[in-house]
N, C-alpha and C. Protein backbone atom coordinates (compact mmCIF):
# COMPACT_ATOMS: atom_id res chain seq x y z
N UNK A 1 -13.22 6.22 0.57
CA UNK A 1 -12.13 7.06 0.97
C UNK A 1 -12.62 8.50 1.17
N UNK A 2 -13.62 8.79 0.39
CA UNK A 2 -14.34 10.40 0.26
C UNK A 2 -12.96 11.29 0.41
N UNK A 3 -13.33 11.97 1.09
CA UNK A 3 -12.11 13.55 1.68
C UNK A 3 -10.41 13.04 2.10
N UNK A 4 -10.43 11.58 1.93
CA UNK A 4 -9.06 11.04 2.06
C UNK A 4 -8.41 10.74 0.85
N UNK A 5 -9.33 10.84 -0.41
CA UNK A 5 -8.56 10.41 -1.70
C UNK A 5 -7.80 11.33 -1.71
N UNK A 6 -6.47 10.87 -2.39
CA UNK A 6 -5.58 11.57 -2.93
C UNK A 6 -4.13 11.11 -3.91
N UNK A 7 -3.93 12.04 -4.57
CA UNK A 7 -3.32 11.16 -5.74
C UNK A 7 -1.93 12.11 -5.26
N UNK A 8 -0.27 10.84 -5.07
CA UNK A 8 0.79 11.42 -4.57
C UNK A 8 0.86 11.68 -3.18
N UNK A 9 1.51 12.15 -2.59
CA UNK A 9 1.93 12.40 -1.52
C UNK A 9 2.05 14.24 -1.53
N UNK A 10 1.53 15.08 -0.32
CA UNK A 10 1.67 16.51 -0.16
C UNK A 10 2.09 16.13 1.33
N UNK A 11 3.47 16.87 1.53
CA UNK A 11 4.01 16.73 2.83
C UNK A 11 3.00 17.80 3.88
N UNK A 12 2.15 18.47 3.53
CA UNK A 12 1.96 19.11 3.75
C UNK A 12 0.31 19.39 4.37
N UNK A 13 -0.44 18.03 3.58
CA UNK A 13 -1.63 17.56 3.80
C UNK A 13 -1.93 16.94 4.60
N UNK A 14 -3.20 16.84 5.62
CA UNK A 14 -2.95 15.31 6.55
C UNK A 14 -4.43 15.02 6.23
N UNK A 15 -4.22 14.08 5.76
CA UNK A 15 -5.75 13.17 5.98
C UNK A 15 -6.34 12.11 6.50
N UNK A 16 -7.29 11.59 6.82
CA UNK A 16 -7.84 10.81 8.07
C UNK A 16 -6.83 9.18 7.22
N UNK A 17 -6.79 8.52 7.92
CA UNK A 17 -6.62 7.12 7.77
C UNK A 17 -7.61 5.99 7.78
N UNK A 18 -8.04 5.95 7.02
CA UNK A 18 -8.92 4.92 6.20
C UNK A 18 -8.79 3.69 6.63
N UNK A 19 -9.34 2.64 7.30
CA UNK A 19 -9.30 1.37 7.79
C UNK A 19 -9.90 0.46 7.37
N UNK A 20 -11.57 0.63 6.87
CA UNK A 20 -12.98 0.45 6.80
C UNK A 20 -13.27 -0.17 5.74
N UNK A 21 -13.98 -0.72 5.40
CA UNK A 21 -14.09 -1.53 4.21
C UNK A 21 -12.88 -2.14 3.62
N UNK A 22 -12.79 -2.10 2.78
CA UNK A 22 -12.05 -3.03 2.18
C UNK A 22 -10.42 -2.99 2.57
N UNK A 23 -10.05 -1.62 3.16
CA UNK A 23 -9.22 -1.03 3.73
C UNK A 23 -8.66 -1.80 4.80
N UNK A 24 -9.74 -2.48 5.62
CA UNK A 24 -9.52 -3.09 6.57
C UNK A 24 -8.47 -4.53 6.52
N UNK A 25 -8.50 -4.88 5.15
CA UNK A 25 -8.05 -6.36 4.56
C UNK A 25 -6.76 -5.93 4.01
N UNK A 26 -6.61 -4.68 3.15
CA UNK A 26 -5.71 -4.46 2.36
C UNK A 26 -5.24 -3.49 2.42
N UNK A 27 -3.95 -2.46 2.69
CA UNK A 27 -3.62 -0.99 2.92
C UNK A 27 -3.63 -0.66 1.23
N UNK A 28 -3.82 -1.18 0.31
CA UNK A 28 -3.28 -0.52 -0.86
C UNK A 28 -4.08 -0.97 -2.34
N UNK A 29 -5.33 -1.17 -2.52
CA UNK A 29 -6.39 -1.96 -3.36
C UNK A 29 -6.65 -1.46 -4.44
N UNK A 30 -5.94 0.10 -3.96
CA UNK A 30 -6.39 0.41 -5.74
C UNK A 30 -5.20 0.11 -6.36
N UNK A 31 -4.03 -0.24 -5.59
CA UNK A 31 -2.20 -0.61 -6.51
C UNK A 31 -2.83 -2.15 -7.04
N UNK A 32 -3.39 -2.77 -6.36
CA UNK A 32 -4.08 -3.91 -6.18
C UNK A 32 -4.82 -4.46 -7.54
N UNK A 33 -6.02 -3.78 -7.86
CA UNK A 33 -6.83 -3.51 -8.80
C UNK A 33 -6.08 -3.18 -9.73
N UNK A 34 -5.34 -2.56 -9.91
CA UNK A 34 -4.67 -1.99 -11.16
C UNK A 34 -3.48 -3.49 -11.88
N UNK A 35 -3.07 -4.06 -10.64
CA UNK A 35 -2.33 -5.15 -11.35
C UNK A 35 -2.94 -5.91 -11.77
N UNK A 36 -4.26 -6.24 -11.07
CA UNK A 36 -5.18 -7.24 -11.91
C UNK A 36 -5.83 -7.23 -12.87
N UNK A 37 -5.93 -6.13 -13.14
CA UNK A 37 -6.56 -5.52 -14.63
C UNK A 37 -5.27 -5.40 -15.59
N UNK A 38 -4.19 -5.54 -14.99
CA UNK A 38 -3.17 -5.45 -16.37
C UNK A 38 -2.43 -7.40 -16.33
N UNK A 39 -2.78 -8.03 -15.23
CA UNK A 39 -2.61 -9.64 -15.29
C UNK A 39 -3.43 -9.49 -16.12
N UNK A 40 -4.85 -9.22 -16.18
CA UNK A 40 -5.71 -10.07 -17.08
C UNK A 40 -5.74 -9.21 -18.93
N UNK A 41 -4.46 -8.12 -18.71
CA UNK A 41 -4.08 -7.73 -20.29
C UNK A 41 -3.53 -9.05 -20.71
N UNK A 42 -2.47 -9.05 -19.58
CA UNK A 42 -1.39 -10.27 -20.12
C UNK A 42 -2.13 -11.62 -20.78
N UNK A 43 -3.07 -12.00 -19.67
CA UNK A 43 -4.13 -13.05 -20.36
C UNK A 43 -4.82 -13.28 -21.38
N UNK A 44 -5.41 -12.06 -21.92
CA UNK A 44 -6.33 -11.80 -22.75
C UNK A 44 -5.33 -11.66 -24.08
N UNK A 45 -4.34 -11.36 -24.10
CA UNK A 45 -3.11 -10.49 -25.06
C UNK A 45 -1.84 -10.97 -24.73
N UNK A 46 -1.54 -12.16 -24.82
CA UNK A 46 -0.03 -12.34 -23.81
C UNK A 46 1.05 -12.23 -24.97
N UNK A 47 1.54 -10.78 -24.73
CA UNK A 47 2.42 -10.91 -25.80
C UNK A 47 3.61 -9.73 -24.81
N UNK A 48 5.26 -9.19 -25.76
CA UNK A 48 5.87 -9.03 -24.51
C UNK A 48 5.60 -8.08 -24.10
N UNK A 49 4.86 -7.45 -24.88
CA UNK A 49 4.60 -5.96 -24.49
C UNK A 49 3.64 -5.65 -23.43
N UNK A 50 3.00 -6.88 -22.99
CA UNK A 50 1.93 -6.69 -22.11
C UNK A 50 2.40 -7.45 -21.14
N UNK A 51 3.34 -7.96 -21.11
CA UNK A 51 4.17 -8.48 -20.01
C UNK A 51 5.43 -7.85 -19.52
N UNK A 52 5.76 -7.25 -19.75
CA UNK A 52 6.88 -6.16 -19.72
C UNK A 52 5.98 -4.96 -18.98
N UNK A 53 4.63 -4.20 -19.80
CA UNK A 53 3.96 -3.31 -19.11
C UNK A 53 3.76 -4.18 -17.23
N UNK A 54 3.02 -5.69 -17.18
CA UNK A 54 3.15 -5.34 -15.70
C UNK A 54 4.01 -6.02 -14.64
N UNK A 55 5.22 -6.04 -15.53
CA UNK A 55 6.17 -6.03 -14.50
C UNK A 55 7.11 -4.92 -14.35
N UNK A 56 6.95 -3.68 -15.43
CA UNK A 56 6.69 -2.44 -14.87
C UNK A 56 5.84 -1.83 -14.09
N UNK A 57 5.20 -2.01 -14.29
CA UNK A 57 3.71 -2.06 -13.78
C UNK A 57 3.73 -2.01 -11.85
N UNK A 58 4.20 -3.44 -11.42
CA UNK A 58 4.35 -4.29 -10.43
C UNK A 58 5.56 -3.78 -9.68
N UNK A 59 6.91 -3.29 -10.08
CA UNK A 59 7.93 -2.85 -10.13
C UNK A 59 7.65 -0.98 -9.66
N UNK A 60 6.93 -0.56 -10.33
CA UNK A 60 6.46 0.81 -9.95
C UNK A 60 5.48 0.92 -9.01
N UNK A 61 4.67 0.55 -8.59
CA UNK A 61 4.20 0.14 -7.35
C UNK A 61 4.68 -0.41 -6.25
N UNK A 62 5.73 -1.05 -6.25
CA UNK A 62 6.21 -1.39 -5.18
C UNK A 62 6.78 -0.04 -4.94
N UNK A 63 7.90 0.25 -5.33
CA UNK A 63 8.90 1.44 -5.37
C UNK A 63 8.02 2.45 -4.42
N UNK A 64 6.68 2.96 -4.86
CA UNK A 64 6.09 3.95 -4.60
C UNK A 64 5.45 3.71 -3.06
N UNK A 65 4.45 2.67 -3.17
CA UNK A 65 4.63 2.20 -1.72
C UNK A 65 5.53 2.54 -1.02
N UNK A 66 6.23 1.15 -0.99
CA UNK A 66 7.50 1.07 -0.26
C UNK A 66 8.47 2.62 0.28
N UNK A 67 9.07 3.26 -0.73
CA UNK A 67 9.99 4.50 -0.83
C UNK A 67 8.89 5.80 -0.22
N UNK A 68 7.55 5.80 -0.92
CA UNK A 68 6.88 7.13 -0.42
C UNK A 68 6.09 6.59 0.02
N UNK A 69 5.05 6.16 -0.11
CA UNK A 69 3.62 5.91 0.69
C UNK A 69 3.86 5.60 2.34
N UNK A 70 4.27 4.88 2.54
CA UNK A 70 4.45 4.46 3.54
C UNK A 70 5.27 4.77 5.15
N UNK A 71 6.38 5.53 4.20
CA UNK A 71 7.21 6.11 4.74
C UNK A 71 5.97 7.19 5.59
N UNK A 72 5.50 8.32 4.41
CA UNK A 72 4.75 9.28 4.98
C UNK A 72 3.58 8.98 5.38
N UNK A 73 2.82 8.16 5.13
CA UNK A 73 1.31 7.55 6.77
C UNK A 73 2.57 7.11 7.93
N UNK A 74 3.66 6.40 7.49
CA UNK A 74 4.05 6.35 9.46
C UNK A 74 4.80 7.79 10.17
N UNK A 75 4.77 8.59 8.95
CA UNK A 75 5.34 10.16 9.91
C UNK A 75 3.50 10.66 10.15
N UNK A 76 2.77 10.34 9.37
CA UNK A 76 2.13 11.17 9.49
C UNK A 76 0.92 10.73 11.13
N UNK A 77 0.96 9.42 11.08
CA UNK A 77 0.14 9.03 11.64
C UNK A 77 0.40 8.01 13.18
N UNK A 78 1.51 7.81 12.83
CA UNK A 78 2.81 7.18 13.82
C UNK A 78 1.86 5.78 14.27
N UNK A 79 1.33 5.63 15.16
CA UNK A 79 1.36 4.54 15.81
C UNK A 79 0.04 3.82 15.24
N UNK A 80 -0.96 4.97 14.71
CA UNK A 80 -2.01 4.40 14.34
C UNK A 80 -1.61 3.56 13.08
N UNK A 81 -0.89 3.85 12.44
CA UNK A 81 -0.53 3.75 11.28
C UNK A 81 -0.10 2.26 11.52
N UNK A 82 0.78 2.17 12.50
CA UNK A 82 1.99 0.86 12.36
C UNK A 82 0.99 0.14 13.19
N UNK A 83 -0.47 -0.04 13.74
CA UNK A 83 -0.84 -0.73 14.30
C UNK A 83 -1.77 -1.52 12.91
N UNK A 84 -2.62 -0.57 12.00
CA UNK A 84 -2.89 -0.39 10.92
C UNK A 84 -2.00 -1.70 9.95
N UNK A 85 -1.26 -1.14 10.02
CA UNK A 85 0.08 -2.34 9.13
C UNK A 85 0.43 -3.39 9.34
N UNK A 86 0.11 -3.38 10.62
CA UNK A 86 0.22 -4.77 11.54
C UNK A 86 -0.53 -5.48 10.95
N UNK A 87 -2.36 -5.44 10.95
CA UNK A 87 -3.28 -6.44 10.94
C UNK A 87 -3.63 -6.35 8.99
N UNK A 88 -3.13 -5.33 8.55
CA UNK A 88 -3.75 -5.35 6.47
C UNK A 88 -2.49 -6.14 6.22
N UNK A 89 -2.84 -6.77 5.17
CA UNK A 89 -1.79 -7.04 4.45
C UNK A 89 -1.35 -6.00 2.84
N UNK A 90 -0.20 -5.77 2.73
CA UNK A 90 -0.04 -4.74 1.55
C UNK A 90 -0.21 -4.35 0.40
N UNK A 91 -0.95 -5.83 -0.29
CA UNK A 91 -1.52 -5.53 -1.45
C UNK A 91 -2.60 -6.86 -1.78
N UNK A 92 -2.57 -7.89 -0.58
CA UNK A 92 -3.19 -9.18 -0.57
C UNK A 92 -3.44 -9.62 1.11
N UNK A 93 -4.61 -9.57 1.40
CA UNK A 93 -5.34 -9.62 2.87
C UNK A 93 -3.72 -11.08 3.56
N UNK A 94 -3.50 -10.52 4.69
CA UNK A 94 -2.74 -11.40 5.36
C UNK A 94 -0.99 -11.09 4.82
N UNK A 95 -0.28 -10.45 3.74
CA UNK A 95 0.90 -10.50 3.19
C UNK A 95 1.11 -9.35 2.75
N UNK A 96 2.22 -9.66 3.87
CA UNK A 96 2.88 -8.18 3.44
C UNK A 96 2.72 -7.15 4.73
N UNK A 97 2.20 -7.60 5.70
CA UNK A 97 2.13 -6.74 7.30
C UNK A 97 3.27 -6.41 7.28
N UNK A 98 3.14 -5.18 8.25
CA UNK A 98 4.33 -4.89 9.06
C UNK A 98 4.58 -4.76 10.60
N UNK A 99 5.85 -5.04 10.89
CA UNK A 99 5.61 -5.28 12.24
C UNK A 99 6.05 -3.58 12.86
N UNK A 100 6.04 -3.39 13.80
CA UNK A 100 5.80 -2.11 14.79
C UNK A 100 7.50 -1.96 14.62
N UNK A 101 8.66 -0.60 14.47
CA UNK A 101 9.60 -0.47 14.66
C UNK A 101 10.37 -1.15 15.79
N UNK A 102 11.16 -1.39 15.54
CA UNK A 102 12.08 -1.86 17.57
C UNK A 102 11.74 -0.61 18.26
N UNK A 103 12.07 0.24 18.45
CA UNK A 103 11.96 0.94 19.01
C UNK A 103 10.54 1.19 20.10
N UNK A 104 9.47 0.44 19.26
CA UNK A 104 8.01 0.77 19.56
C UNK A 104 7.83 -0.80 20.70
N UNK A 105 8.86 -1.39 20.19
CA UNK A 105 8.18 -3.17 20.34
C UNK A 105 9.50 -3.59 21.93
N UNK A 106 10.08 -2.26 22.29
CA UNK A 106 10.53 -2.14 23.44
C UNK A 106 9.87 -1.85 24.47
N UNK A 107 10.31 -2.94 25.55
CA UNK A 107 9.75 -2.66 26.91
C UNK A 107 10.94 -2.26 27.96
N UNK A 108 10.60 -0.94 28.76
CA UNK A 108 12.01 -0.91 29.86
C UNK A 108 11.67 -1.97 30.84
N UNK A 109 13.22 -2.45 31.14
CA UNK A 109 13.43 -3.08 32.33
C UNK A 109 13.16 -2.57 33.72
């Protein structure tokens, strides 16, 4: 990611859009990584407290995605973005694409 990391959203920042490596499979790997390291709390420790953490966990990540992340790469980046969304899947290669707005996926008569 180098000069594209960033932690939160700054309406105010624009940074390149990342495709490349692993990026290319998944828009979101470190939300990714983080659930799998708290599945394998649950595994290692399955008790409720570690099951409760990740479906908080799972629950707060979506939200954030979904509500901010996403919202602001498609203001920020518009078409690259939703072409981007098209082919990653959102937290698992293939699931979770998105398709292009109506608006975009219109042709005039």
């Amino acid at each position: 990611m180098g000069a594209s990391w960033r932690i939160g959203v700054d309406p105010g920042e624009r940074t390149d859009l990342v495709t490349g490596g692993v990026f290319a499979h998944v828009r979101n790997p470190i939300f990714t990584a983080m659930t799998a390291a708290q599945a394998g709390v649950v595994l290692m420790a399955p008790t409720w407290v570690s099951v409760l953490a990740l479906i908080a966990l799972v629950a707060a990540v979506q939200l954030q995605v979904r509500a901010v992340e996403e919202p602001y790469l498609r203001g920020v980046h518009g078409a690259a973005y939703d072409a981007y969304a098209a082919r990653a899947g959102r937290f698992v290669p293939g699931i979770g694409r998105l398709t292009a707005p109506a608006s975009a996926e219109r042709t005039p008569a």
